[in-house]
PDB file of N, CA and C in Angstrom:
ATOM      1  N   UNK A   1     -14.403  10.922  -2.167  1.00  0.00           N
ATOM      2  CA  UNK A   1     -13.076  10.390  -2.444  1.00  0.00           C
ATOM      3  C   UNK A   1     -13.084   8.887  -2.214  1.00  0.00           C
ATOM      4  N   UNK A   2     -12.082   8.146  -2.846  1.00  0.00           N
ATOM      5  CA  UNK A   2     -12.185   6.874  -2.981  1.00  0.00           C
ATOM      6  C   UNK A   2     -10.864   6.313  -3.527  1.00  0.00           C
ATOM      7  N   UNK A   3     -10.610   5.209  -2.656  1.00  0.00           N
ATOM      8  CA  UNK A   3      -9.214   4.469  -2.806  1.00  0.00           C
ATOM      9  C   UNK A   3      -9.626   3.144  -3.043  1.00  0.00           C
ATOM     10  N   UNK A   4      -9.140   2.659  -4.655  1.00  0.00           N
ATOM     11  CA  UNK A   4      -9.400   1.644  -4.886  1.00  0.00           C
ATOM     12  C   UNK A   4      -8.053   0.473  -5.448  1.00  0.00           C
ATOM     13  N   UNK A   5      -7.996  -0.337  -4.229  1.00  0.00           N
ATOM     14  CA  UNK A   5      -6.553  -0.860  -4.302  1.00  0.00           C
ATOM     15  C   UNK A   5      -6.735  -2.263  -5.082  1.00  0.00           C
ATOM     16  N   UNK A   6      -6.054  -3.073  -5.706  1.00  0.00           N
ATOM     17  CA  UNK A   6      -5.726  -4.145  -6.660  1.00  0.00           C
ATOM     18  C   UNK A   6      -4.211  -4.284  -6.886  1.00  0.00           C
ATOM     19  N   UNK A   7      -4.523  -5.809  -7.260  1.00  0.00           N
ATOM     20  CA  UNK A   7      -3.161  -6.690  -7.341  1.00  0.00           C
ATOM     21  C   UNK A   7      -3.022  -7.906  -6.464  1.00  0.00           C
ATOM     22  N   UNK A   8      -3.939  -7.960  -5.366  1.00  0.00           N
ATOM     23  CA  UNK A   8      -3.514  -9.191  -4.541  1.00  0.00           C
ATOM     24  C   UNK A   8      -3.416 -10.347  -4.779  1.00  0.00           C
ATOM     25  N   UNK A   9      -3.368 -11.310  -4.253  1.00  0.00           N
ATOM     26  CA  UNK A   9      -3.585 -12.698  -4.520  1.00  0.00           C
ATOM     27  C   UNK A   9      -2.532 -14.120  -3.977  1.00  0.00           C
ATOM     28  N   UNK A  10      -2.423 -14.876  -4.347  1.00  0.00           N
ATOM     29  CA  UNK A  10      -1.976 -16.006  -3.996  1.00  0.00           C
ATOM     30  C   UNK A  10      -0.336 -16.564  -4.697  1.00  0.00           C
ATOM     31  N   UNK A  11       0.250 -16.239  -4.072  1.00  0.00           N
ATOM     32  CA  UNK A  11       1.524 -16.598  -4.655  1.00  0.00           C
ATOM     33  C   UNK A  11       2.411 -17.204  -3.573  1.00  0.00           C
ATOM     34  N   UNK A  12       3.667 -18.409  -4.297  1.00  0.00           N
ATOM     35  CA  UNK A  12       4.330 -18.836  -3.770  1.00  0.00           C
ATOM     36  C   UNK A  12       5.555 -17.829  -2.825  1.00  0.00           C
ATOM     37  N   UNK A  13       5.955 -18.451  -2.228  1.00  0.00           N
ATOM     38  CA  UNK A  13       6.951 -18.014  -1.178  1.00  0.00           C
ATOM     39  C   UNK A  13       7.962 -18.096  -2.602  1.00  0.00           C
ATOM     40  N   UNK A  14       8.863 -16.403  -1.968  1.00  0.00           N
ATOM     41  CA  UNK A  14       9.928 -16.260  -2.970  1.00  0.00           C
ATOM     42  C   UNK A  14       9.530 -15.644  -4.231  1.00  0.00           C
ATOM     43  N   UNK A  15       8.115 -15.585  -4.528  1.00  0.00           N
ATOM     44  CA  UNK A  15       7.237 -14.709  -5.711  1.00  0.00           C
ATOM     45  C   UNK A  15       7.421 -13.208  -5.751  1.00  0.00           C
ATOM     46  N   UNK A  16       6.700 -12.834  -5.954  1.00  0.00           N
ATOM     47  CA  UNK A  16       5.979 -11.504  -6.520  1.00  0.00           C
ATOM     48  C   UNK A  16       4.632 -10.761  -6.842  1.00  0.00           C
ATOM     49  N   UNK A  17       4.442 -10.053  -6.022  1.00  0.00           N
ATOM     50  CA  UNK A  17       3.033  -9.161  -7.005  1.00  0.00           C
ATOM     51  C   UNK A  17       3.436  -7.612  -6.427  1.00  0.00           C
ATOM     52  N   UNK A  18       2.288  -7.176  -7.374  1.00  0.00           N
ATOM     53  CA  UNK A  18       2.606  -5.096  -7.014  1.00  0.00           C
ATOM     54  C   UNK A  18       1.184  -5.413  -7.145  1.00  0.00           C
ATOM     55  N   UNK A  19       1.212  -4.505  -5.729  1.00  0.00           N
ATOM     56  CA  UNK A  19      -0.320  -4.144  -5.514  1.00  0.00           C
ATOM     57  C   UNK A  19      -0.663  -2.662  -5.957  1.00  0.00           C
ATOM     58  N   UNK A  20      -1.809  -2.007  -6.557  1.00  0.00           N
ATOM     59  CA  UNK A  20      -1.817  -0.523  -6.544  1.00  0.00           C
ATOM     60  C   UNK A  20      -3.018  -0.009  -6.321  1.00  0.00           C
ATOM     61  N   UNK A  21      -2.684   1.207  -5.945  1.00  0.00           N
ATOM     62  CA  UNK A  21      -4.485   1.888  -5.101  1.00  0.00           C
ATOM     63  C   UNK A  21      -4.645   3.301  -5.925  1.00  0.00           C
ATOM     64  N   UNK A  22      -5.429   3.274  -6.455  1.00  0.00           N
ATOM     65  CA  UNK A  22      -5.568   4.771  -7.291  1.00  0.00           C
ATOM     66  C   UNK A  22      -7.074   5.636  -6.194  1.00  0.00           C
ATOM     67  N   UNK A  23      -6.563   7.046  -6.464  1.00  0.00           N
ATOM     68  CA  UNK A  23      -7.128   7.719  -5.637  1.00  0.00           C
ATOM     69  C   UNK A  23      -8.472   8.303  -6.428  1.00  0.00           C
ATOM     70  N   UNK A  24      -9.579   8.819  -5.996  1.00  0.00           N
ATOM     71  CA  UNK A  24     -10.392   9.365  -7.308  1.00  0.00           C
ATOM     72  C   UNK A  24     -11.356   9.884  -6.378  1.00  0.00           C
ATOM     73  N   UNK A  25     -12.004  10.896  -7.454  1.00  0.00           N
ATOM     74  CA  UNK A  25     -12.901  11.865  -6.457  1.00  0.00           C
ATOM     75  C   UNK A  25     -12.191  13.414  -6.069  1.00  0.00           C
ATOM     76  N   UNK A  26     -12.455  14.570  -5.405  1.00  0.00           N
ATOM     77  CA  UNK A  26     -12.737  15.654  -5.748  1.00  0.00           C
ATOM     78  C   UNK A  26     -11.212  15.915  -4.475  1.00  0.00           C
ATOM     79  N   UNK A  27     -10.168  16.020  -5.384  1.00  0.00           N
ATOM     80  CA  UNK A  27      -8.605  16.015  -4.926  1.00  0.00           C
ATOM     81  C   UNK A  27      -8.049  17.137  -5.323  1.00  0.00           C
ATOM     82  N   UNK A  28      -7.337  17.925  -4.502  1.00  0.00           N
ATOM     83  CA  UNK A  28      -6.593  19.201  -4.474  1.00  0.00           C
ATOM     84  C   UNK A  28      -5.247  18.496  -4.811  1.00  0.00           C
ATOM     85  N   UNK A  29      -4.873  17.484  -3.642  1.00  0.00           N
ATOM     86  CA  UNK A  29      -3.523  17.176  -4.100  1.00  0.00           C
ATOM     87  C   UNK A  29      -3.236  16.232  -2.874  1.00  0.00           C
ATOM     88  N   UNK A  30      -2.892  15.233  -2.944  1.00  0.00           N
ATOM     89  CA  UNK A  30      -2.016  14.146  -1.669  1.00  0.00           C
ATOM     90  C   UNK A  30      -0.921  14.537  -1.051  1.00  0.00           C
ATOM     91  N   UNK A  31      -0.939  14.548   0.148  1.00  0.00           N
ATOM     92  CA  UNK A  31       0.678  14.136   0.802  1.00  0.00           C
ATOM     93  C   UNK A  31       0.915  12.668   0.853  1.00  0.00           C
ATOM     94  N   UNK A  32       0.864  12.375   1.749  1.00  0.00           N
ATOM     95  CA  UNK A  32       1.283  10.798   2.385  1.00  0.00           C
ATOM     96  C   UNK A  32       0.691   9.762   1.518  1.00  0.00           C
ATOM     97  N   UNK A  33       0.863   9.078   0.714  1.00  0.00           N
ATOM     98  CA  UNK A  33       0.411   7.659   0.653  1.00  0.00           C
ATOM     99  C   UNK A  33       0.957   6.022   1.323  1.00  0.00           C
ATOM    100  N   UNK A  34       0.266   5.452   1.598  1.00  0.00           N
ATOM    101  CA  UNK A  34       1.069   4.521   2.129  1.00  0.00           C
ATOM    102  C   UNK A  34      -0.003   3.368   2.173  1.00  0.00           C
ATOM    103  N   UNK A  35       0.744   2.235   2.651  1.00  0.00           N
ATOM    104  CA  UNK A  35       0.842   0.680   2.338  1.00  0.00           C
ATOM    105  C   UNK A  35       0.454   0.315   4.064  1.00  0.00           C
ATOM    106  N   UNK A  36      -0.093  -0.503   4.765  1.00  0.00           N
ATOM    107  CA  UNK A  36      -0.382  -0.943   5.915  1.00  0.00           C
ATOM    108  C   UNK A  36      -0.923  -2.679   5.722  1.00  0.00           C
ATOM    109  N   UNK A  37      -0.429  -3.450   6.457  1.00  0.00           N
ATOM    110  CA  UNK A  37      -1.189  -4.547   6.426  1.00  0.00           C
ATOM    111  C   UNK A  37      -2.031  -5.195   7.682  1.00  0.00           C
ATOM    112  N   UNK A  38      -2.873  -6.203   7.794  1.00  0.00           N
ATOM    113  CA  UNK A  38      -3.630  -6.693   8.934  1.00  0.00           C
ATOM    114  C   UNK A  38      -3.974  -8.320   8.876  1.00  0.00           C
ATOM    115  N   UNK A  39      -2.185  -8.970   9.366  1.00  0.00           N
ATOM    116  CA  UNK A  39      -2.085 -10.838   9.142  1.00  0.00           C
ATOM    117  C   UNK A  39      -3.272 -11.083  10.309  1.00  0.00           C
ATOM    118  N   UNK A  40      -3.593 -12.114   9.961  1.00  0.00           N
ATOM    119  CA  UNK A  40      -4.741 -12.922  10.731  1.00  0.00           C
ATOM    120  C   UNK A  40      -4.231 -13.193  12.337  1.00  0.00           C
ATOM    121  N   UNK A  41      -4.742 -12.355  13.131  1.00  0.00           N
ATOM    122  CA  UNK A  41      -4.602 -11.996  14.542  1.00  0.00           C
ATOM    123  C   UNK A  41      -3.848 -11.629  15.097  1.00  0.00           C
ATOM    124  N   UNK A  42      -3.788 -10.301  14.234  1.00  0.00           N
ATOM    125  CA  UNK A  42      -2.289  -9.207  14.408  1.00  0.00           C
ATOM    126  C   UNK A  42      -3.172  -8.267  14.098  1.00  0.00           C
ATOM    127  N   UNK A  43      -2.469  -6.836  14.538  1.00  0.00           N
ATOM    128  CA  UNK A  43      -2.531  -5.905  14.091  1.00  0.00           C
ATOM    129  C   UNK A  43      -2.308  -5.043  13.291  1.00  0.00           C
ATOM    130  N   UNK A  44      -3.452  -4.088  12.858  1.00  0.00           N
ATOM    131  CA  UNK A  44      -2.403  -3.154  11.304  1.00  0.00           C
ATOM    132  C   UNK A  44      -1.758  -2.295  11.653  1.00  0.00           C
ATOM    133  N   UNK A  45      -0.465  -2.887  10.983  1.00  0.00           N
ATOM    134  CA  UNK A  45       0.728  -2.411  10.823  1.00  0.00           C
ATOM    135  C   UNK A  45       1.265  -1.498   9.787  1.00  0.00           C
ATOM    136  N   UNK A  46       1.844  -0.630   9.229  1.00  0.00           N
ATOM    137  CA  UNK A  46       2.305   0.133   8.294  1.00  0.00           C
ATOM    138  C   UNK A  46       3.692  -0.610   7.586  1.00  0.00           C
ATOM    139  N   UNK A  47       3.606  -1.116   6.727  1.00  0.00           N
ATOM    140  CA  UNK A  47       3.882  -1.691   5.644  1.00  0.00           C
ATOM    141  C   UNK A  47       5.460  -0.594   4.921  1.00  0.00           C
ATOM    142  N   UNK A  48       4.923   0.419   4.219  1.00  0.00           N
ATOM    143  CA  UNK A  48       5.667   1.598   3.764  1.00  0.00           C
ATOM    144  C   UNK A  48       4.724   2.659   3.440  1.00  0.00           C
ATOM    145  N   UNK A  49       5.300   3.575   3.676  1.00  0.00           N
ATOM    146  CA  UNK A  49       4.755   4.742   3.068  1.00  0.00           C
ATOM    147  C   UNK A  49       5.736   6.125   2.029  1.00  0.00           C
ATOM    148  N   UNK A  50       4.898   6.853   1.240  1.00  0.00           N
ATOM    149  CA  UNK A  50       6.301   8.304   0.487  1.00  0.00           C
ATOM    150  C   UNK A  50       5.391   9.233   0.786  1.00  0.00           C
ATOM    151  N   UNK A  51       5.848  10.076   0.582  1.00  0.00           N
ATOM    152  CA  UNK A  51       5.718  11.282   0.122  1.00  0.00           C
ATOM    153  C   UNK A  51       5.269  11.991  -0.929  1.00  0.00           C
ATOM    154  N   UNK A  52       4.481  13.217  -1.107  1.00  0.00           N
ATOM    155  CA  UNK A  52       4.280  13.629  -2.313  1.00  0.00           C
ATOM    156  C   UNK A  52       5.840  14.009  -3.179  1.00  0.00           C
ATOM    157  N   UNK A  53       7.068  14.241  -2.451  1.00  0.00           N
ATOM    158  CA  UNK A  53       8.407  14.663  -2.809  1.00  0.00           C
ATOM    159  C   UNK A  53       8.844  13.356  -3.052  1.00  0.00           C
ATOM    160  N   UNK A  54       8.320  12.059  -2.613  1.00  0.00           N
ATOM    161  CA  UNK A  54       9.491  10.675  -2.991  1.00  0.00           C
ATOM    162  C   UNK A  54      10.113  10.071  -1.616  1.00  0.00           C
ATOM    163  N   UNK A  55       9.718  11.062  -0.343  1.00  0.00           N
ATOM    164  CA  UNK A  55      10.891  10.151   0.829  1.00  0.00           C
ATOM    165  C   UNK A  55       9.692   8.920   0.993  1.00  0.00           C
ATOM    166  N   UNK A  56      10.550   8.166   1.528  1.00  0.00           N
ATOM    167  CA  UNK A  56       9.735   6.835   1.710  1.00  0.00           C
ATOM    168  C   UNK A  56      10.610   6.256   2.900  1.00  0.00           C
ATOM    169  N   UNK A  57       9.417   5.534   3.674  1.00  0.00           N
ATOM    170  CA  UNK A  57       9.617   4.927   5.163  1.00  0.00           C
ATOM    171  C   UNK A  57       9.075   3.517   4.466  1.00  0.00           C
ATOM    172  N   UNK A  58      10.418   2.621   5.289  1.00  0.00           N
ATOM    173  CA  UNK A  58       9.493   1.094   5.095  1.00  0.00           C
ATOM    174  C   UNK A  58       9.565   0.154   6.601  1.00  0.00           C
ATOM    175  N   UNK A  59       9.084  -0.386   7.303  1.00  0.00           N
ATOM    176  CA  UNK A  59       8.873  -1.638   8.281  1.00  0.00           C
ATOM    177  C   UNK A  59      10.175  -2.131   7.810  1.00  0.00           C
ATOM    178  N   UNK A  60      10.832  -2.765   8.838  1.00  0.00           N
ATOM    179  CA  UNK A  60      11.899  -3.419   9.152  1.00  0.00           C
ATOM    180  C   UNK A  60      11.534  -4.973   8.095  1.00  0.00           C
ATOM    181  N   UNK A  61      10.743  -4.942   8.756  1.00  0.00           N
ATOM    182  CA  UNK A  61      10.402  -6.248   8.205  1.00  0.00           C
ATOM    183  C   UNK A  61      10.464  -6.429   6.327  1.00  0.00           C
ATOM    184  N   UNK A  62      10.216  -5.247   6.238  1.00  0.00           N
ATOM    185  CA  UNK A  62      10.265  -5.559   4.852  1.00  0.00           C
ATOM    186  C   UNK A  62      11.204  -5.124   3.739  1.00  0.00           C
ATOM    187  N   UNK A  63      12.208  -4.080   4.480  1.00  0.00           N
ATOM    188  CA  UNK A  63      13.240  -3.639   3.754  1.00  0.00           C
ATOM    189  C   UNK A  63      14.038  -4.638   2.802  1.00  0.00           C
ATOM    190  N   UNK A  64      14.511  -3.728   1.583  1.00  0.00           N
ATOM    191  CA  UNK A  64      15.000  -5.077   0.749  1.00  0.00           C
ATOM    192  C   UNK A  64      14.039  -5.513  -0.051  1.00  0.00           C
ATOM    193  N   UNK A  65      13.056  -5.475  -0.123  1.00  0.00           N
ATOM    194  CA  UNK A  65      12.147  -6.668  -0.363  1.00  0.00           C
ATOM    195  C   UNK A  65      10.860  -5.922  -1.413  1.00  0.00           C
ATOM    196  N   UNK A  66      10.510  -5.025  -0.332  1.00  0.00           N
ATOM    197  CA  UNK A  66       9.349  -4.070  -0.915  1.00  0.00           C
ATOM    198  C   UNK A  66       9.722  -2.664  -1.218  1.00  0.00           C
ATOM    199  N   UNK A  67       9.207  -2.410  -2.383  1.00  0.00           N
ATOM    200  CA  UNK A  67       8.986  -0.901  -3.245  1.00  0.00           C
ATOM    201  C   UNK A  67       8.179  -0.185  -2.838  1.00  0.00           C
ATOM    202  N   UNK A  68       7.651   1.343  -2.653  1.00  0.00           N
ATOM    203  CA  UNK A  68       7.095   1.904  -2.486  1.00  0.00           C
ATOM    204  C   UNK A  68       7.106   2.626  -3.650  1.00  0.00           C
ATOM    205  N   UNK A  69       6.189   2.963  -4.591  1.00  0.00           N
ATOM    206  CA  UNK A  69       6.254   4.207  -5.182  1.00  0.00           C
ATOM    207  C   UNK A  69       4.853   4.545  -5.805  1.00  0.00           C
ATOM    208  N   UNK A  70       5.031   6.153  -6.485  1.00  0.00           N
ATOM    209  CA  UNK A  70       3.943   6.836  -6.404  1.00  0.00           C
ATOM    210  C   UNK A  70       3.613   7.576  -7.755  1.00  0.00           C
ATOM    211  N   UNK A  71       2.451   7.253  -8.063  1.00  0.00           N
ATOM    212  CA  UNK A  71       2.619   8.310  -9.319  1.00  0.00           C
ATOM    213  C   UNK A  71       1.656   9.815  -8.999  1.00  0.00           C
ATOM    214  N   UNK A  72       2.086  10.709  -8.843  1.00  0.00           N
ATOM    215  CA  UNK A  72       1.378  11.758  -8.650  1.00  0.00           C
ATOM    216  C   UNK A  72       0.193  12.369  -9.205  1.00  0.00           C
ATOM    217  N   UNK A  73       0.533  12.124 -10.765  1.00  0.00           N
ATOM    218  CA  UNK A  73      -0.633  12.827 -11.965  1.00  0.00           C
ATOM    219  C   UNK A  73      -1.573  11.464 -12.296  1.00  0.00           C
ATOM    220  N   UNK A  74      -1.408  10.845 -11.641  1.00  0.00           N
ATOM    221  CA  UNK A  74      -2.718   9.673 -11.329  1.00  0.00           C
ATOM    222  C   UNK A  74      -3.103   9.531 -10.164  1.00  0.00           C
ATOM    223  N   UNK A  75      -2.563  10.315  -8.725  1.00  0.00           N
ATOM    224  CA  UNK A  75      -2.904   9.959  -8.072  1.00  0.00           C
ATOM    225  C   UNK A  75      -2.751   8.151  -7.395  1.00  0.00           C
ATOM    226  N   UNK A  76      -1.805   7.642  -7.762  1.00  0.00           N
ATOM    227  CA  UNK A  76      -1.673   5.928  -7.831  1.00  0.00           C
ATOM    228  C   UNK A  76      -0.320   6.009  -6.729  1.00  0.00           C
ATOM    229  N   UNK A  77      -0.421   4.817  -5.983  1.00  0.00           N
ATOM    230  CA  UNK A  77       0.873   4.659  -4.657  1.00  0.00           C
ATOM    231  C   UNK A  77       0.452   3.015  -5.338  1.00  0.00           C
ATOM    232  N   UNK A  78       1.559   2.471  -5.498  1.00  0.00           N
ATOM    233  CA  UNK A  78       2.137   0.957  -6.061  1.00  0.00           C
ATOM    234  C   UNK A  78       3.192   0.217  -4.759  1.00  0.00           C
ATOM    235  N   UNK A  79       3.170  -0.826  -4.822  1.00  0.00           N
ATOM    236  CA  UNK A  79       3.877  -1.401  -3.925  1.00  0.00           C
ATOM    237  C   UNK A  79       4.087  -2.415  -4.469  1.00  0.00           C
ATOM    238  N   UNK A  80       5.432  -2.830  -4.716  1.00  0.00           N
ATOM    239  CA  UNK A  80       6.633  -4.030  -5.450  1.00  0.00           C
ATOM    240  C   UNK A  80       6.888  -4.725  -4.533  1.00  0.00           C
ATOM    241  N   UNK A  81       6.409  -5.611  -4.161  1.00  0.00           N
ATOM    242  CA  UNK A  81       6.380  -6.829  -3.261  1.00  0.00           C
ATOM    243  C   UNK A  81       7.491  -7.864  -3.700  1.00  0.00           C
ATOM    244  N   UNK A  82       8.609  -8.383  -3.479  1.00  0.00           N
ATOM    245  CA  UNK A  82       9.518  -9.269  -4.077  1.00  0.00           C
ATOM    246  C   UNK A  82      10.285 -10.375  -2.840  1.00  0.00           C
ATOM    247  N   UNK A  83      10.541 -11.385  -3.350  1.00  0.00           N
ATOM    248  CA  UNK A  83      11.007 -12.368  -2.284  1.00  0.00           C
ATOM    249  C   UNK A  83      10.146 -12.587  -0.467  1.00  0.00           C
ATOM    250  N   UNK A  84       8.651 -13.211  -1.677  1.00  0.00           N
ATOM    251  CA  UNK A  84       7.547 -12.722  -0.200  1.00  0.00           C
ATOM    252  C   UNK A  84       7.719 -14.101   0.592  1.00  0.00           C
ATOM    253  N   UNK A  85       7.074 -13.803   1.456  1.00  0.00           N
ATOM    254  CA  UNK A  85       7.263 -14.615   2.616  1.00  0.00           C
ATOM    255  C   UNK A  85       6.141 -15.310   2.960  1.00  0.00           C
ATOM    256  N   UNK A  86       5.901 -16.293   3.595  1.00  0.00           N
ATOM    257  CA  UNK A  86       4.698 -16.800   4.326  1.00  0.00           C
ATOM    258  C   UNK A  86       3.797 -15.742   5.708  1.00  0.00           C
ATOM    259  N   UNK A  87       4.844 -15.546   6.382  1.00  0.00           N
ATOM    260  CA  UNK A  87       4.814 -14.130   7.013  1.00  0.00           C
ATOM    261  C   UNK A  87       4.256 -13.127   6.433  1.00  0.00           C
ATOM    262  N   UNK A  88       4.124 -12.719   5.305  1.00  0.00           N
ATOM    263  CA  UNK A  88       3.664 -11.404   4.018  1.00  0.00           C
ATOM    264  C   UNK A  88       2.332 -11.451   4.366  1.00  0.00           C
ATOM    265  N   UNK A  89       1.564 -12.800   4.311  1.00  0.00           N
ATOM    266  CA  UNK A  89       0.279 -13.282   4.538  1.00  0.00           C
ATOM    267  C   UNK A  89      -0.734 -11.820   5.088  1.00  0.00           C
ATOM    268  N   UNK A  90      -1.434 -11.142   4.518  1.00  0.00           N
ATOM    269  CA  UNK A  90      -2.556 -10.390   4.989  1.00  0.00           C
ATOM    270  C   UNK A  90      -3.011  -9.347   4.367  1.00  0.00           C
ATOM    271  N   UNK A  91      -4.227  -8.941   4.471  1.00  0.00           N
ATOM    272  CA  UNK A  91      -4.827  -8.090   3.967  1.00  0.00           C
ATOM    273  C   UNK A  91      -4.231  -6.847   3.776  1.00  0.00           C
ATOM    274  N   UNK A  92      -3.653  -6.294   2.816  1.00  0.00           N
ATOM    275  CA  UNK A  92      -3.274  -4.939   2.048  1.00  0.00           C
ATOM    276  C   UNK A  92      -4.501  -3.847   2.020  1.00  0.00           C
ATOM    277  N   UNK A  93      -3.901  -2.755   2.677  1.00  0.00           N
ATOM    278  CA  UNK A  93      -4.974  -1.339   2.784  1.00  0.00           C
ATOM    279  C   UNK A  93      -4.022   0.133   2.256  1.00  0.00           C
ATOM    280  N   UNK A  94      -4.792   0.594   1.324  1.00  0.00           N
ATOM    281  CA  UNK A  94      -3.984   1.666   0.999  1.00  0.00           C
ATOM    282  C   UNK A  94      -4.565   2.710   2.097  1.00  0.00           C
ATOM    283  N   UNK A  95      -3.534   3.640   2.504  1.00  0.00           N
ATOM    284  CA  UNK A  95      -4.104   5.092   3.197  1.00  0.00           C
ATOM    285  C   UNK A  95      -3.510   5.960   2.242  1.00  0.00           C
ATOM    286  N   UNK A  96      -3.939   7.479   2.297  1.00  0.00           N
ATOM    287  CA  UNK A  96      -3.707   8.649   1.691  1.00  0.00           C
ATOM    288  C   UNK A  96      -3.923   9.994   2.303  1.00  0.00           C
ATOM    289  N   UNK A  97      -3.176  10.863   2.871  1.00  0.00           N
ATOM    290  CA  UNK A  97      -3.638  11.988   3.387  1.00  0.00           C
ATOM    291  C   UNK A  97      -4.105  12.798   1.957  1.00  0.00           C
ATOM    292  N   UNK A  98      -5.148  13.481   2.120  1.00  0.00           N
ATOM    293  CA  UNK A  98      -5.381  14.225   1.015  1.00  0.00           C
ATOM    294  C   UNK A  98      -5.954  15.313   1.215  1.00  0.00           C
ATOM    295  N   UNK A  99      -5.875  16.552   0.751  1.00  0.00           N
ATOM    296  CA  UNK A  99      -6.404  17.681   1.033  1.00  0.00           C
ATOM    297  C   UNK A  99      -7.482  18.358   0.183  1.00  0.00           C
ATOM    298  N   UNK A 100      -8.152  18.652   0.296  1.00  0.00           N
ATOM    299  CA  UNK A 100      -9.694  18.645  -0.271  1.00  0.00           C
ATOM    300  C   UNK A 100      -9.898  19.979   0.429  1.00  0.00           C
ATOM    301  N   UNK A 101     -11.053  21.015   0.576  1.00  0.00           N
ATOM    302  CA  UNK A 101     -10.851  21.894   1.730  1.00  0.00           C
ATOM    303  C   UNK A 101     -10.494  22.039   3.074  1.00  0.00           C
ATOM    304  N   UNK A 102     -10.067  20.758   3.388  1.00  0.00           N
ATOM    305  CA  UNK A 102      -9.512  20.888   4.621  1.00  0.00           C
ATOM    306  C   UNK A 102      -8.076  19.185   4.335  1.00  0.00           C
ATOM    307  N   UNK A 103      -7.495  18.762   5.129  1.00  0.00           N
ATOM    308  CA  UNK A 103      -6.843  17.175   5.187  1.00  0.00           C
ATOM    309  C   UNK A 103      -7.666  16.466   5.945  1.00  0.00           C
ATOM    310  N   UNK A 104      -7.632  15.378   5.227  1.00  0.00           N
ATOM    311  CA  UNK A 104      -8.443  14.276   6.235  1.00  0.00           C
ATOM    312  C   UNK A 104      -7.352  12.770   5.046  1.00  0.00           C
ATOM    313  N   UNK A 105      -7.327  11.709   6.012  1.00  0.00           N
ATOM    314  CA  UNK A 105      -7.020  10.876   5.628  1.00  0.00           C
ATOM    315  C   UNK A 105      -7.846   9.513   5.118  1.00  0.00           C
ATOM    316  N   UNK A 106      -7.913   9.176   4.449  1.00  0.00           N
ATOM    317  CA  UNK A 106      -8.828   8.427   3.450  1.00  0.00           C
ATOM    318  C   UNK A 106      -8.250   6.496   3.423  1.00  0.00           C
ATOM    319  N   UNK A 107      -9.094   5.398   3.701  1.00  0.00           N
ATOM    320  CA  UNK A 107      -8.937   4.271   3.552  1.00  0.00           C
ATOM    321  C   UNK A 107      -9.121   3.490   2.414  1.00  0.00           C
ATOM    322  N   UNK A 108      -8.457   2.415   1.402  1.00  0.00           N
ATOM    323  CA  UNK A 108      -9.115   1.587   0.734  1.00  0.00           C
ATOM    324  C   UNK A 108      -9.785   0.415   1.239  1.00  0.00           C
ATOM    325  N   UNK A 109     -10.195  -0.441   0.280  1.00  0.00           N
ATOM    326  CA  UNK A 109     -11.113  -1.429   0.861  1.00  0.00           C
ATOM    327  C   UNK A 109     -10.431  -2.709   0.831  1.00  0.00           C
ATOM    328  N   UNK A 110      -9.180  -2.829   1.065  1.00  0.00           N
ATOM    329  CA  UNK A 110      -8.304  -4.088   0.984  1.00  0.00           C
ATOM    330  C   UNK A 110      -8.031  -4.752   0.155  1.00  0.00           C
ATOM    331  N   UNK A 111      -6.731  -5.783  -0.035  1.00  0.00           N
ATOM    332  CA  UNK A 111      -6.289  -6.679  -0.952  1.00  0.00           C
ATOM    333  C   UNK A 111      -5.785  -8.059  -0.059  1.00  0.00           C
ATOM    334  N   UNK A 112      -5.999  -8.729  -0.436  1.00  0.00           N
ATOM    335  CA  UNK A 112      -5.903 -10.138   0.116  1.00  0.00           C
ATOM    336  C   UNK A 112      -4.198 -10.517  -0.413  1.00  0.00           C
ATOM    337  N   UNK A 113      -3.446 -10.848   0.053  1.00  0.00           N
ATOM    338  CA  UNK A 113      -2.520 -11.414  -0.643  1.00  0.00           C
ATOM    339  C   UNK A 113      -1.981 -12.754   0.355  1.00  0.00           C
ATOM    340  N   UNK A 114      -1.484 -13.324  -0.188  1.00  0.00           N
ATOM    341  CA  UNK A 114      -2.031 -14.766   0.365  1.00  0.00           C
ATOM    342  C   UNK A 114       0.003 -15.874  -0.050  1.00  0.00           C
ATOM    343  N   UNK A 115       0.622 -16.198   0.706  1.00  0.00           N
ATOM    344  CA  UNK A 115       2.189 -16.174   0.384  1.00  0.00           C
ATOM    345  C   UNK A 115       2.197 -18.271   0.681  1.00  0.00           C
ATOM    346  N   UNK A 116       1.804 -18.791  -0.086  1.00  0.00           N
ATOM    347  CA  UNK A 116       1.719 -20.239   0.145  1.00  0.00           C
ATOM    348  C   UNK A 116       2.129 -21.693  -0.555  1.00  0.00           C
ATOM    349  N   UNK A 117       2.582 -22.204  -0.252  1.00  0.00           N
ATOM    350  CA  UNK A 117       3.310 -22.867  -1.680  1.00  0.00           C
ATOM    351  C   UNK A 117       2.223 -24.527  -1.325  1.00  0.00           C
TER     352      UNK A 117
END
């Protein structure tokens, strides 16, 4: 299994990007997907996360601001990033609980996104 996330990059304060992580490899079916970030000498934090049903949890910090959503029959969790911040600043990691013969939860390999004018 394999989570391969895209979209990051360098944008002004007050911008935009959607980052997205598609899942691939030998999948029964997802619960949880979710969004986590890791700013430069901080810790990772959880960003937002849904559901295979649609509920979705987001960080204080980012309510308002950021989208969570999911496409199921791709396996894809997207995140609508809007009115970013300098603060936004850090590496993007998708997670995914996924069930395969047993659940185990699965990492991507990061997105840089970078909030700088």
């Amino acid at each position: 299994v394999q989570l391969q996330a895209s979209g990051g990059g360098l944008v002004q304060p007050g911008g935009s990007l959607r980052l997205s992580c598609a899942a691939s490899g030998s999948i029964f079916s997802i619960n949880v997907m979710g969004w986590y970030r890791q700013g430069p000498g901080r810790q990772r934090e959880l960003v937002a996360d849904i559901t295979r049903g649609g509920s979705t949890n987001y960080a204080d910090s980012v309510k308002g601001r950021f989208t969570i959503s999911r496409d199921n029959a791709k396996n894809t969790v997207y995140l609508q990033m809007n009115s970013l911040k300098p603060e936004d600043t850090a590496v993007y990691y998708c997670n995914a609980e996924i069930v395969r013969r047993g659940i185990s939860w699965y990492w991507g390999q990061g997105t840089q996104v970078t909030v700088s004018s």
